[in-house]
Protein backbone atom coordinates (compact mmCIF):
# COMPACT_ATOMS: atom_id res chain seq x y z
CA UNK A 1 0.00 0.00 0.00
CA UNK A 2 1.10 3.58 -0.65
CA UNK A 3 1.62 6.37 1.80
CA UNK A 4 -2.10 7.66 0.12
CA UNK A 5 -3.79 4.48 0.37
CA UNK A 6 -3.07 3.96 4.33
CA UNK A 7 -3.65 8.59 4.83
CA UNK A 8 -7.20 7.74 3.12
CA UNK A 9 -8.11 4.36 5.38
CA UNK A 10 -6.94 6.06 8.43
CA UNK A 11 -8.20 9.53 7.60
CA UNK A 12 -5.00 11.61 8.40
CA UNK A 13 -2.62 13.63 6.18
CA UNK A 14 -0.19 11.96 4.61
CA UNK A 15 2.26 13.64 6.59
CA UNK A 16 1.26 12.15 9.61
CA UNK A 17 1.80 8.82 8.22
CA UNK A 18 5.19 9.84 7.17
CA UNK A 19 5.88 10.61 10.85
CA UNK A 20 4.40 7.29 12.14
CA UNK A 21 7.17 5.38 9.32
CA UNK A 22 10.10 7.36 10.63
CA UNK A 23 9.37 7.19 14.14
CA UNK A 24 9.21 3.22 13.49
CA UNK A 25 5.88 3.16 14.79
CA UNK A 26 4.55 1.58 11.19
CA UNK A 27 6.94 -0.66 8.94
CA UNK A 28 7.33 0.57 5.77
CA UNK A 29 10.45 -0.23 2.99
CA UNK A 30 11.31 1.97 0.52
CA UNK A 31 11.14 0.89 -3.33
CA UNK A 32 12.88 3.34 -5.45
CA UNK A 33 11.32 6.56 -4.55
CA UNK A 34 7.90 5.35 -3.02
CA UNK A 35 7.39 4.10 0.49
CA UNK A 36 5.46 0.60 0.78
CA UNK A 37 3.41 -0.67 3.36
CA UNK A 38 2.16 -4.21 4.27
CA UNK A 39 -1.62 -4.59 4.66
CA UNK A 40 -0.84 -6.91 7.72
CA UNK A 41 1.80 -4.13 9.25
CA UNK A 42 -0.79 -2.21 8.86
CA UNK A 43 -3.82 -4.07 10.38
CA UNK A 44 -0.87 -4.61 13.00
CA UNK A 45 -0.58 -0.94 13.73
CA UNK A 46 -4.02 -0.22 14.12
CA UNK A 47 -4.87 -3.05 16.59
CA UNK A 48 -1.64 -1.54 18.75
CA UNK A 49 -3.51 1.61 19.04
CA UNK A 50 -6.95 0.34 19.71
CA UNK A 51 -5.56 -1.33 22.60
CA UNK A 52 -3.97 1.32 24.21
């Protein structure tokens, strides 16, 4: 998933999912100039937070 994709399903800017990949709090990799996330990493991240 792109940066977009995961601002749109989690309704936040896309900056703020830029801060969540380099704080490490989401796992993202890199491929050429785009950032990539994993559905699961995602799904991952979200249950994190609805525990807390």
């Amino acid at each position: 998933m792109t940066i977009d994709q995961v601002a749109g399903i989690c309704r936040v800017s896309e900056k703020t999912v830029r801060r969540w990949i380099a704080a490490g709090e989401l796992p993202a990799a890199k491929l050429g100039n785009q950032w990539r996330i994993r559905p699961r990493d995602l799904e991952d991240f979200v249950r994190d937070r609805l525990v807390r």
